[in-house]
C-alpha atoms as a PDB file:
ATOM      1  CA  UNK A   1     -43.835  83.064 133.237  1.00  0.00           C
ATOM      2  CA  UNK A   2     -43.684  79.252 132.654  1.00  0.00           C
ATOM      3  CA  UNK A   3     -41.123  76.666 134.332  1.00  0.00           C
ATOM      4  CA  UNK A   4     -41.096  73.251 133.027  1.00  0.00           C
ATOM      5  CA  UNK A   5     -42.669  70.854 135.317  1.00  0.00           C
ATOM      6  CA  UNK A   6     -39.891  68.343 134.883  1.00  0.00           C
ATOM      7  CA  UNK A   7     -38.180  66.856 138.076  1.00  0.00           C
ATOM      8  CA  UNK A   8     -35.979  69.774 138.355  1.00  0.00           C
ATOM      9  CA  UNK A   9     -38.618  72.274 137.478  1.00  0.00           C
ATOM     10  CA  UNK A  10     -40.834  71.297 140.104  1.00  0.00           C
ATOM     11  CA  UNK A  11     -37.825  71.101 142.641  1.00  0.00           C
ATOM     12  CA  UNK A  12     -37.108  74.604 141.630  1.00  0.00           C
ATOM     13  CA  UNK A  13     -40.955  75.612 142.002  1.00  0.00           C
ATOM     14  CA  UNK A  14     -40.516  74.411 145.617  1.00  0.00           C
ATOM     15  CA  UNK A  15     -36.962  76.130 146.570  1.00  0.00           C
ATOM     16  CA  UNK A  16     -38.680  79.402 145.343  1.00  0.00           C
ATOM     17  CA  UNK A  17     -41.655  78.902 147.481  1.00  0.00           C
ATOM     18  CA  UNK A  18     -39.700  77.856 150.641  1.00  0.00           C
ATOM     19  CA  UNK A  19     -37.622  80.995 150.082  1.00  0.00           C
ATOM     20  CA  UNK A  20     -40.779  83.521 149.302  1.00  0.00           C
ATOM     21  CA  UNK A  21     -42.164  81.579 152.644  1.00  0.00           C
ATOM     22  CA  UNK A  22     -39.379  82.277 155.089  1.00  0.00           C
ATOM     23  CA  UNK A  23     -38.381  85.445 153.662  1.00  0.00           C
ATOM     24  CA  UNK A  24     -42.076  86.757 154.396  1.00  0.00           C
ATOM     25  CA  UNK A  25     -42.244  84.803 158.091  1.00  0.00           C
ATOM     26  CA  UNK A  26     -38.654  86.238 159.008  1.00  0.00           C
ATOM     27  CA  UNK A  27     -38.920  89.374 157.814  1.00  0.00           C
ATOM     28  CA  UNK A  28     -42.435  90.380 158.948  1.00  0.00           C
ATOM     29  CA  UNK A  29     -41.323  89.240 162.875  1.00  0.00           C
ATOM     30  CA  UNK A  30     -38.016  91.375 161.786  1.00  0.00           C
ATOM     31  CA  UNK A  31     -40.041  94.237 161.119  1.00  0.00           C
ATOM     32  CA  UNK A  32     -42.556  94.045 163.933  1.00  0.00           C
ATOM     33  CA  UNK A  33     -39.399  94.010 166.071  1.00  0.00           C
ATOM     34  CA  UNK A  34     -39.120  97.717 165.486  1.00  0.00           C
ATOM     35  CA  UNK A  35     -43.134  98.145 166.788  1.00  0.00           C
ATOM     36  CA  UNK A  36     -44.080  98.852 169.970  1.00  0.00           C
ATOM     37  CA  UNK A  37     -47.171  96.656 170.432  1.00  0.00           C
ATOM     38  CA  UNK A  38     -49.573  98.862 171.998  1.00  0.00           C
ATOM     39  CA  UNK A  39     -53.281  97.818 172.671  1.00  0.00           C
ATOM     40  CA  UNK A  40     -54.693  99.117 169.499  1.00  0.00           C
ATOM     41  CA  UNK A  41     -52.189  97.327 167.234  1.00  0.00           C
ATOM     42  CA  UNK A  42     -52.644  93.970 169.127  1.00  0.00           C
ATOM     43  CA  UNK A  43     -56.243  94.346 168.408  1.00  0.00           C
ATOM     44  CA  UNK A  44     -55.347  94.748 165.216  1.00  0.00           C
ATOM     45  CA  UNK A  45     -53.421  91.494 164.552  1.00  0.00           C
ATOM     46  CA  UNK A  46     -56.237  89.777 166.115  1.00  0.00           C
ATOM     47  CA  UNK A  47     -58.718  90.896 164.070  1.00  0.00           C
ATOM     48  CA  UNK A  48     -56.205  90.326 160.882  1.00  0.00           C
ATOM     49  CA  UNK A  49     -56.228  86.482 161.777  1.00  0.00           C
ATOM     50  CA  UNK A  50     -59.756  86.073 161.280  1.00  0.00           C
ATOM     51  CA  UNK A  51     -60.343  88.428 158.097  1.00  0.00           C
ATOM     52  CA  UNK A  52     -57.791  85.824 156.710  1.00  0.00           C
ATOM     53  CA  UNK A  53     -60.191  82.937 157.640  1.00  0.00           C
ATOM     54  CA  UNK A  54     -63.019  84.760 156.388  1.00  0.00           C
ATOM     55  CA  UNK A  55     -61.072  85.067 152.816  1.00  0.00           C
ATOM     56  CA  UNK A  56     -60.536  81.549 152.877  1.00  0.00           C
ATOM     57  CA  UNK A  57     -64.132  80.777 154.285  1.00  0.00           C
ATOM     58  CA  UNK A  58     -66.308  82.406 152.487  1.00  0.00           C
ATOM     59  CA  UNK A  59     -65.694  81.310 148.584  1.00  0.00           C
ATOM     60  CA  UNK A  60     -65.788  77.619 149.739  1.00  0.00           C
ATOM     61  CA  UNK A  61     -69.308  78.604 150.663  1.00  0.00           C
ATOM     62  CA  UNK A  62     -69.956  80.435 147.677  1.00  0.00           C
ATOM     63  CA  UNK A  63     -68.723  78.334 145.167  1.00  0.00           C
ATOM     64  CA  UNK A  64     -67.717  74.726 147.369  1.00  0.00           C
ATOM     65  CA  UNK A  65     -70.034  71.791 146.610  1.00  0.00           C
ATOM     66  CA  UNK A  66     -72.428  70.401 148.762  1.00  0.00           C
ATOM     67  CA  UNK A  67     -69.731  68.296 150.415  1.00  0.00           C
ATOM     68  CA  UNK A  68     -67.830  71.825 151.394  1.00  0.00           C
ATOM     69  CA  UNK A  69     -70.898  73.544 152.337  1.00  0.00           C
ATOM     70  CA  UNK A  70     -72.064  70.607 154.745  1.00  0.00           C
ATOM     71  CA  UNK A  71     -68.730  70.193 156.005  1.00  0.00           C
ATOM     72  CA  UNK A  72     -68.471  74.285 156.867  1.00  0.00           C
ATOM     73  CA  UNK A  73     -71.944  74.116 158.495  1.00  0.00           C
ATOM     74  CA  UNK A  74     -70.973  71.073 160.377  1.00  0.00           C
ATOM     75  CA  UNK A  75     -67.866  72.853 161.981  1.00  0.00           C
ATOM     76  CA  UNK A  76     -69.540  76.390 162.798  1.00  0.00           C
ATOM     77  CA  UNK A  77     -71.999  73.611 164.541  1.00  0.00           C
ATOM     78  CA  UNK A  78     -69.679  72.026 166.829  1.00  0.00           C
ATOM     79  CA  UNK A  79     -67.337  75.052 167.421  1.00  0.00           C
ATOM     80  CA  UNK A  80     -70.755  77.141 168.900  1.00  0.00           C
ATOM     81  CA  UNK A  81     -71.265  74.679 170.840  1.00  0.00           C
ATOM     82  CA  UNK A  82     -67.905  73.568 172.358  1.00  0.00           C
ATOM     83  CA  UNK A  83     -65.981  76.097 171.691  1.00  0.00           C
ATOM     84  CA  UNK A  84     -62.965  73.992 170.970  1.00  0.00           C
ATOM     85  CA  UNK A  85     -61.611  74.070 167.186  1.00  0.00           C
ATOM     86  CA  UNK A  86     -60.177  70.363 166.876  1.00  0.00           C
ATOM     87  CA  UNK A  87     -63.485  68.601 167.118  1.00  0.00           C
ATOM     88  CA  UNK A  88     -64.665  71.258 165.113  1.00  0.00           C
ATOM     89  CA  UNK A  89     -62.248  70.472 162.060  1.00  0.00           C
ATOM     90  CA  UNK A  90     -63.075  66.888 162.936  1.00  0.00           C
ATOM     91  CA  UNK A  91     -66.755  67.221 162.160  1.00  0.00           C
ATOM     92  CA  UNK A  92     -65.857  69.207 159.327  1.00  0.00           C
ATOM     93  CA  UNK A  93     -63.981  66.586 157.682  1.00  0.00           C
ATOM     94  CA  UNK A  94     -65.914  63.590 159.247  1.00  0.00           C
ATOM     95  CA  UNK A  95     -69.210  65.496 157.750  1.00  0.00           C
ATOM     96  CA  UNK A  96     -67.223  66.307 154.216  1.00  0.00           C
ATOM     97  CA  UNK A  97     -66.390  62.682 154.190  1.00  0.00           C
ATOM     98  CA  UNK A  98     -69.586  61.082 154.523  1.00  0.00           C
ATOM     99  CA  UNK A  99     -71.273  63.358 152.181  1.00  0.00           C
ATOM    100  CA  UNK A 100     -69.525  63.125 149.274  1.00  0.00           C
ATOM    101  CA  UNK A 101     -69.495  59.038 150.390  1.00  0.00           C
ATOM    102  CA  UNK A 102     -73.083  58.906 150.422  1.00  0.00           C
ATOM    103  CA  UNK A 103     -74.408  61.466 147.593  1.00  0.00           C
ATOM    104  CA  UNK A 104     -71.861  60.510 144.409  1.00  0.00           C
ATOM    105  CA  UNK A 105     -70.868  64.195 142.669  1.00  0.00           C
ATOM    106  CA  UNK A 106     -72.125  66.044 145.667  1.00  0.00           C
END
């Protein structure tokens, strides 16, 4: 499938997102309104959120540059040790940043 990536084309591109979007956000809460959330499928959820992190994760580390790669091992840093994830994704970038400023096609 191929849509012109004209003015309109890309406006259309976006509508269809927006709509796939909301129609998955709506109608997964719809659906889980018809689950009783017991113990075992909380745990469940929980441990969904981080596979999804580990999906997007691990192929930056696999196949990210150096600037990726120091930037990941700069966050895991600061998150062990503080525990809090917005300085975490602050070193992360801060570290991404200064690689790629200091090594040119890192």
């Amino acid at each position: 499938m191929s849509i012109e990536t004209s003015t309109l084309g890309t406006l259309v591109l976006i509508a269809v997102m927006t709509g796939v979007t909301l129609l998955t956000r709506y109608g997964g809460v719809f659906l889980m309104s018809f689950v009783r959330i017991s113990p075992r499928i909380e745990s469940f959820i929980n441990a969904m959120a981080s596979s999804v992190l580990i999906a997007i994760i691990v192929p930056m580390a696999y196949e990210g540059d150096l600037g990726a790669r120091v930037a990941l091992l700069a966050t895991a840093g600061v998150i062990l040790v503080t525990r809090k994830p917005l300085p975490a994704i602050a070193a992360g970038l801060a570290a991404a940043a200064a690689c790629r400023y200091l090594i040119p096609g890192a």
